[in-house]
PDB file of N, CA and C in Angstrom:
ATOM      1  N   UNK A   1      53.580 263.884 -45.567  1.00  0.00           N
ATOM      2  CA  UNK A   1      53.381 264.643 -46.784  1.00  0.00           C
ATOM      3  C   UNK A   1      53.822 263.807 -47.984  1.00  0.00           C
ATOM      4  N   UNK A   2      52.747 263.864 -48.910  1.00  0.00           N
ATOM      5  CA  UNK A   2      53.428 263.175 -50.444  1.00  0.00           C
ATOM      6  C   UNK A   2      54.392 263.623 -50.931  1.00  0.00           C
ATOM      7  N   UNK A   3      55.195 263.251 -51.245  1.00  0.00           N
ATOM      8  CA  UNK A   3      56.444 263.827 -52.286  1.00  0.00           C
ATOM      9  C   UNK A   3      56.285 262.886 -53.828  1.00  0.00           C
ATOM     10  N   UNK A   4      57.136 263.571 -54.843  1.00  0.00           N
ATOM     11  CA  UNK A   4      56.799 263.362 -56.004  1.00  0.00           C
ATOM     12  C   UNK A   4      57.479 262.191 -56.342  1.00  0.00           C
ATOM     13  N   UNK A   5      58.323 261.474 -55.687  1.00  0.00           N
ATOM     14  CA  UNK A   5      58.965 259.988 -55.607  1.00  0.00           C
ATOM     15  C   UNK A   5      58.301 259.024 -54.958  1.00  0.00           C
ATOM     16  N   UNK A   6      57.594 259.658 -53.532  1.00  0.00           N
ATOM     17  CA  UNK A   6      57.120 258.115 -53.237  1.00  0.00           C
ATOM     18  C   UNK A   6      55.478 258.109 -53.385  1.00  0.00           C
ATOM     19  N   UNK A   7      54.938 258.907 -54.325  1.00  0.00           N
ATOM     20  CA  UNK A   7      53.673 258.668 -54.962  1.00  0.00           C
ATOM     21  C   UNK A   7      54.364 257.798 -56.808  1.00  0.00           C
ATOM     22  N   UNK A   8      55.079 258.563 -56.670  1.00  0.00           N
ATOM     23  CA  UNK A   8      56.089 257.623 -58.670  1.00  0.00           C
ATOM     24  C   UNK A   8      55.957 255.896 -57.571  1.00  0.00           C
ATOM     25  N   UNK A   9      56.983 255.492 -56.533  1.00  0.00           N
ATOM     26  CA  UNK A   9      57.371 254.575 -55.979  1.00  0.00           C
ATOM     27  C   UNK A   9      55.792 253.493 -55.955  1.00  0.00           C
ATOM     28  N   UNK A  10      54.995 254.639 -55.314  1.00  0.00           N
ATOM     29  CA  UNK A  10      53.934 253.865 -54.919  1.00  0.00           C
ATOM     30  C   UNK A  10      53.005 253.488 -56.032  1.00  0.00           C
ATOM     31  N   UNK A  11      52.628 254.198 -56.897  1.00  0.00           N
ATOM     32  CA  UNK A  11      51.930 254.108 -58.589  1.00  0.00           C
ATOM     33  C   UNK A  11      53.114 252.327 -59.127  1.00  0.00           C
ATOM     34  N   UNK A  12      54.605 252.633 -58.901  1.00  0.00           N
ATOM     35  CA  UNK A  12      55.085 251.525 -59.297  1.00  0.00           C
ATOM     36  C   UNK A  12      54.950 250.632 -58.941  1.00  0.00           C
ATOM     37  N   UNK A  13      55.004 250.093 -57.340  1.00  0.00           N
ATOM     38  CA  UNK A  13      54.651 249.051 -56.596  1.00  0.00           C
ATOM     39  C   UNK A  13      53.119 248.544 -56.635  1.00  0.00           C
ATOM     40  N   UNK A  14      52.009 249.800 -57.296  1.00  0.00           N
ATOM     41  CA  UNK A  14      50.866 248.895 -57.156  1.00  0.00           C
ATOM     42  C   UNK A  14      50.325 248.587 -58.366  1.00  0.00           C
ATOM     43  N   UNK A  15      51.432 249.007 -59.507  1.00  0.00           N
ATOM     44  CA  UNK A  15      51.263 248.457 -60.951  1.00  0.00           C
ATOM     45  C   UNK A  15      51.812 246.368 -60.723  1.00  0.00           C
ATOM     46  N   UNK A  16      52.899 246.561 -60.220  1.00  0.00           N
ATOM     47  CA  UNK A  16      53.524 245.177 -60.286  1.00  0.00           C
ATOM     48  C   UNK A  16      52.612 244.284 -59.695  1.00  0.00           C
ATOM     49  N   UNK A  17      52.441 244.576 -58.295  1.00  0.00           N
ATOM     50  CA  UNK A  17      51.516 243.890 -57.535  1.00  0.00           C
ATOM     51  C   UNK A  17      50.342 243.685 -57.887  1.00  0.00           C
ATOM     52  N   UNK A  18      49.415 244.647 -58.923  1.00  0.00           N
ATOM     53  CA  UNK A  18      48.517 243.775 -59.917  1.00  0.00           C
ATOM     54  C   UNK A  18      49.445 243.343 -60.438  1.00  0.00           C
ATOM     55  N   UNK A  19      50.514 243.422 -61.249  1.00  0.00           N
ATOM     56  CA  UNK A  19      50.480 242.162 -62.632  1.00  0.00           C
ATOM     57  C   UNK A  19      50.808 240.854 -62.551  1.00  0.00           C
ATOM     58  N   UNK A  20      51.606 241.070 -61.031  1.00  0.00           N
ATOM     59  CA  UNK A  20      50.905 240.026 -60.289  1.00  0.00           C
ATOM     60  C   UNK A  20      50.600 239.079 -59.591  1.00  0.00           C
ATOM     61  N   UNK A  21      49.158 239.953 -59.661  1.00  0.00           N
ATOM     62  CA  UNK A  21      48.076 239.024 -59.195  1.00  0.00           C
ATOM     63  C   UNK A  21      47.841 238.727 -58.017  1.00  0.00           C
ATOM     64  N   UNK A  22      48.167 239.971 -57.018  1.00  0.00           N
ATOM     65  CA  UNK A  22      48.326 239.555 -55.447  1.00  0.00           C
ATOM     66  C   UNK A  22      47.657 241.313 -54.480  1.00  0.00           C
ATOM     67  N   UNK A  23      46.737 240.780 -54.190  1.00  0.00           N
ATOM     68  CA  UNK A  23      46.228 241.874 -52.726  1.00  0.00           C
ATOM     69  C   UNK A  23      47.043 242.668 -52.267  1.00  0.00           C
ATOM     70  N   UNK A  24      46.491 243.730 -51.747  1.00  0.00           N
ATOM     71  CA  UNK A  24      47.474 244.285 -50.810  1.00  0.00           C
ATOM     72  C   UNK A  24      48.130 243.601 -49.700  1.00  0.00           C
ATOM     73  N   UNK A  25      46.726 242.820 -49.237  1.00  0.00           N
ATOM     74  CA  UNK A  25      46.776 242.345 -48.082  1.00  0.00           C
ATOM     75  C   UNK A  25      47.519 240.690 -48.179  1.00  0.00           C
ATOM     76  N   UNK A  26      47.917 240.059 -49.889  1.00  0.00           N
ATOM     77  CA  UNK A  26      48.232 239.002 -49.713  1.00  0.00           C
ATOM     78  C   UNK A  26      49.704 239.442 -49.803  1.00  0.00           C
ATOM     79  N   UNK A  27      49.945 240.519 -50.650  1.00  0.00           N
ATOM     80  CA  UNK A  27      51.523 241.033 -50.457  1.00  0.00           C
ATOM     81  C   UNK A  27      51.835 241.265 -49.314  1.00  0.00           C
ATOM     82  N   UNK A  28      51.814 242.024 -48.609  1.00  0.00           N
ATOM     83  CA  UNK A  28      52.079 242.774 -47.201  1.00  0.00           C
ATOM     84  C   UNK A  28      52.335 241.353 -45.982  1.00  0.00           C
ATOM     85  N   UNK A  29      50.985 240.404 -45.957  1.00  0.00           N
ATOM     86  CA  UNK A  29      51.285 238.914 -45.251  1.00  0.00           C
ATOM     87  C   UNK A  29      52.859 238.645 -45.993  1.00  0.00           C
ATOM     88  N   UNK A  30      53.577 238.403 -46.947  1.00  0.00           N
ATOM     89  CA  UNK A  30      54.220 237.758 -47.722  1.00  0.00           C
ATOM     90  C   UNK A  30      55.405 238.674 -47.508  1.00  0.00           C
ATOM     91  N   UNK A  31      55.223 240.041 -47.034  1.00  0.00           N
ATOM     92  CA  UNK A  31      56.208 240.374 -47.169  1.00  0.00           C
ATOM     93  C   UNK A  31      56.452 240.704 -45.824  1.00  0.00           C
ATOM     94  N   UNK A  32      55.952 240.449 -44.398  1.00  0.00           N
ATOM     95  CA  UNK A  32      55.736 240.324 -43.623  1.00  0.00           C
ATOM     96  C   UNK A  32      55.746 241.677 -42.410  1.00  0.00           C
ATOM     97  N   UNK A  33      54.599 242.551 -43.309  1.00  0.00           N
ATOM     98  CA  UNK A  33      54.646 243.883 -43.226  1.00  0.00           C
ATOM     99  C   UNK A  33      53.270 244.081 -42.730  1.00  0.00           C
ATOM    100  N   UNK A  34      52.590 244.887 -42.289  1.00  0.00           N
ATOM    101  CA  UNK A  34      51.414 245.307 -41.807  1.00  0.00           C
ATOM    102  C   UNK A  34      51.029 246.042 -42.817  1.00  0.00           C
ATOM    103  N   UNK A  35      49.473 245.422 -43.549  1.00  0.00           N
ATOM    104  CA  UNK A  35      48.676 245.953 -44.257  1.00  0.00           C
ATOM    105  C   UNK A  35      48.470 247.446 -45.121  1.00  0.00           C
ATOM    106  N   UNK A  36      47.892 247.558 -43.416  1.00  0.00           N
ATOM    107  CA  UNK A  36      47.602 249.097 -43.371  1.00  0.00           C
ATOM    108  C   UNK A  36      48.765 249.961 -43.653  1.00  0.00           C
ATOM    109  N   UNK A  37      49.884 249.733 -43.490  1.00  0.00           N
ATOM    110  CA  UNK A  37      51.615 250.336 -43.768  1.00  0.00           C
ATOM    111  C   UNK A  37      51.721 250.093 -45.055  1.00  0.00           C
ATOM    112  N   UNK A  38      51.486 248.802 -45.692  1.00  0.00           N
ATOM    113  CA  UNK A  38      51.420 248.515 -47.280  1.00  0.00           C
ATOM    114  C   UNK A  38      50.718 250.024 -48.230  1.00  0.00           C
ATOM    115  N   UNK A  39      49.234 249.836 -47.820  1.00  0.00           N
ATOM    116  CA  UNK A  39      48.716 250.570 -48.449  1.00  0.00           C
ATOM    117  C   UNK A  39      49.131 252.146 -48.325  1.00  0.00           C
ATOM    118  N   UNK A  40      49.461 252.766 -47.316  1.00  0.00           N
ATOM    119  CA  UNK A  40      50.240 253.861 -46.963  1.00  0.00           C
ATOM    120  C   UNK A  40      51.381 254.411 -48.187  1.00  0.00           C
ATOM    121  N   UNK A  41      52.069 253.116 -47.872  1.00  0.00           N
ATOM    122  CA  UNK A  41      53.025 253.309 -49.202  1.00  0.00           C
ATOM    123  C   UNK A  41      52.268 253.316 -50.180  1.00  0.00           C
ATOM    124  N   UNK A  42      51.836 252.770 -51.209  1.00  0.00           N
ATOM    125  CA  UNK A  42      51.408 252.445 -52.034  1.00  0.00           C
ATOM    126  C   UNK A  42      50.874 253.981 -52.507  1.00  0.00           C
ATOM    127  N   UNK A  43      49.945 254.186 -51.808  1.00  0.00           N
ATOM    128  CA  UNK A  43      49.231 255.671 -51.705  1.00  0.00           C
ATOM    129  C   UNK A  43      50.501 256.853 -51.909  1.00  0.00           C
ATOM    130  N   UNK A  44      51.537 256.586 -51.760  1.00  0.00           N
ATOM    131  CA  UNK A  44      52.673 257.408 -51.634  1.00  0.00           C
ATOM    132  C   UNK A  44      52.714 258.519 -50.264  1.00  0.00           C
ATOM    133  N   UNK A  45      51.938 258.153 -49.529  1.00  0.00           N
ATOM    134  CA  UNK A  45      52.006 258.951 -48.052  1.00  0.00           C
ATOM    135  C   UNK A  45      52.911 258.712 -47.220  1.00  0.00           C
ATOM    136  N   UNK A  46      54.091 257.840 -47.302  1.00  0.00           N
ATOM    137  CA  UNK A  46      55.070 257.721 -46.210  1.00  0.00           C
ATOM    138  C   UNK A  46      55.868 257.059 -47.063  1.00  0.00           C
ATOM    139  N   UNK A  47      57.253 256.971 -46.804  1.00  0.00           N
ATOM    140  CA  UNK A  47      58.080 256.787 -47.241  1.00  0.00           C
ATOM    141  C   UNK A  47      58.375 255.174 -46.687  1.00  0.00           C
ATOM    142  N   UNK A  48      59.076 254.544 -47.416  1.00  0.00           N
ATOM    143  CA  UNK A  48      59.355 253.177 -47.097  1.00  0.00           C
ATOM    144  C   UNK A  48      61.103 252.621 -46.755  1.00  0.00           C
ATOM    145  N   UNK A  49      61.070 252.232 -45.771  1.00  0.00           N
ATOM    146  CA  UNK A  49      62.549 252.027 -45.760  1.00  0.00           C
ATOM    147  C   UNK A  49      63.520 250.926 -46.833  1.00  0.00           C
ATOM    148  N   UNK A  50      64.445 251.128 -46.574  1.00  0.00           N
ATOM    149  CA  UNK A  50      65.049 250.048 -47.767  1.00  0.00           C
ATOM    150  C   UNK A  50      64.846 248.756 -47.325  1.00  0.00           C
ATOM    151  N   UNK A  51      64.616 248.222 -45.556  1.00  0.00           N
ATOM    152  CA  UNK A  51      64.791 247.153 -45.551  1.00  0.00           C
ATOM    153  C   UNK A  51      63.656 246.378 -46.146  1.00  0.00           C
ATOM    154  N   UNK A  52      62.167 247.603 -45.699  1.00  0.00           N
ATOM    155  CA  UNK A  52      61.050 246.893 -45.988  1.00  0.00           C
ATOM    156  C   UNK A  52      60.611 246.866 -47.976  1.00  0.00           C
ATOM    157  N   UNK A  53      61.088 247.810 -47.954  1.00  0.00           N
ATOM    158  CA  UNK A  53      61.242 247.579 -49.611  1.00  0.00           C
ATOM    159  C   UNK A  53      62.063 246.927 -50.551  1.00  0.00           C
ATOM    160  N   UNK A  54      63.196 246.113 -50.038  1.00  0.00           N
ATOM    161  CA  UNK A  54      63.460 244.502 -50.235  1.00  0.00           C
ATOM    162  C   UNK A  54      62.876 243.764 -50.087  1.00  0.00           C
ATOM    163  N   UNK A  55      62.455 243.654 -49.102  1.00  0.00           N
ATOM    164  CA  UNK A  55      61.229 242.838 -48.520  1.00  0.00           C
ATOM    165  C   UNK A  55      60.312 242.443 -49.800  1.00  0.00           C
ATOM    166  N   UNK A  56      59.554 243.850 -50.011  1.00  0.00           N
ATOM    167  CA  UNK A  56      58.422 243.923 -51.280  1.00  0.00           C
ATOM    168  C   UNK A  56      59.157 243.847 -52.361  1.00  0.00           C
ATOM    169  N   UNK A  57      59.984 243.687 -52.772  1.00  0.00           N
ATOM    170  CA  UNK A  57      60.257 243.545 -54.310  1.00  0.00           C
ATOM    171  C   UNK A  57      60.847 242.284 -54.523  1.00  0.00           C
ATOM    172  N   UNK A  58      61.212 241.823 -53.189  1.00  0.00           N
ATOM    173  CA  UNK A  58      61.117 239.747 -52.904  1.00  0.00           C
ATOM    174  C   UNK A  58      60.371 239.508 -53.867  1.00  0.00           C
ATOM    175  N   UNK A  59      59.216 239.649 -52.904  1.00  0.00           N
ATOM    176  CA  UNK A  59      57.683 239.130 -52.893  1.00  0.00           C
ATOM    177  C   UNK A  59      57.309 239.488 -54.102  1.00  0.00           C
ATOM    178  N   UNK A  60      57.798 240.299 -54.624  1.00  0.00           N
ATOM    179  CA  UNK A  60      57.443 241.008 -56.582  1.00  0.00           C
ATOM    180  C   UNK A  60      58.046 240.128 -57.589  1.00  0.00           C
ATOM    181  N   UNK A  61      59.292 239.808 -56.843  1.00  0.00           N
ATOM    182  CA  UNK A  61      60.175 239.032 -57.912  1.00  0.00           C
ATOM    183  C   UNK A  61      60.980 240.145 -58.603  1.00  0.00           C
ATOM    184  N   UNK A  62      60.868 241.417 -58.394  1.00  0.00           N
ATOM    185  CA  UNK A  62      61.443 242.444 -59.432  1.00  0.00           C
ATOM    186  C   UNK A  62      63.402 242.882 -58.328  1.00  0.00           C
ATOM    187  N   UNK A  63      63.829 243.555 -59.146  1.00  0.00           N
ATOM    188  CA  UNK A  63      64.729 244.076 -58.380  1.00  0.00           C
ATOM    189  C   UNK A  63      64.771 245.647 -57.864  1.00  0.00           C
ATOM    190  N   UNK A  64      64.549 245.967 -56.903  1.00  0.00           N
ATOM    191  CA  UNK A  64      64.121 247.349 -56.563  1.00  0.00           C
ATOM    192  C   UNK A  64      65.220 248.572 -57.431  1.00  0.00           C
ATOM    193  N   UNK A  65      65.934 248.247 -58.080  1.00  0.00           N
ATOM    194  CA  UNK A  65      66.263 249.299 -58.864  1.00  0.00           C
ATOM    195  C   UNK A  65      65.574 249.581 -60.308  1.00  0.00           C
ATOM    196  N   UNK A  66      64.414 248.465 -60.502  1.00  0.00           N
ATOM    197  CA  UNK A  66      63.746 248.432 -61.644  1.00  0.00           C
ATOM    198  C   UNK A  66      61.920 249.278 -60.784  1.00  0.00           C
ATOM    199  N   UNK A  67      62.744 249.780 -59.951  1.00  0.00           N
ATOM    200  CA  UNK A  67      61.407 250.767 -58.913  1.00  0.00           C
ATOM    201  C   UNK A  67      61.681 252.150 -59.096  1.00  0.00           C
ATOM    202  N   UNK A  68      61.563 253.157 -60.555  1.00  0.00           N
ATOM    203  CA  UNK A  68      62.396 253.972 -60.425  1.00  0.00           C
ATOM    204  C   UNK A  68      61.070 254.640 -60.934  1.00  0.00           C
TER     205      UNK A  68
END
């Protein structure tokens, strides 16, 4: 089920990841996550754990408290 944080979370993560300049599918390789799980999140349909969302905000360059 969507909740109103990890559709905010996911709208945030797929603003950065255009700006940039990287796929779902070239983030997710990079962040060494499965695709199809990328986009999930992204979509805000499942929730993401903290480890794997370090992971992605590596690969962003951002610091996940600037994921709010």
């Amino acid at each position: 089920m969507k909740s109103k944080e990890s559709i905010k979370l996911g709208n945030q993560l797929r603003k950065s990841r255009e700006g940039a300049g990287l796929s779902q599918a070239t983030l997710a390789k990079k962040a060494g996550i499965n695709v199809n799980y990328y986009a999930i999140i992204e979509r805000g349909e499942k929730n993401v754990s903290y480890e794997k969302l370090q992971r992605i905000a590596k690969v962003l360059n951002i610091k996940s408290l600037d994921m709010r």
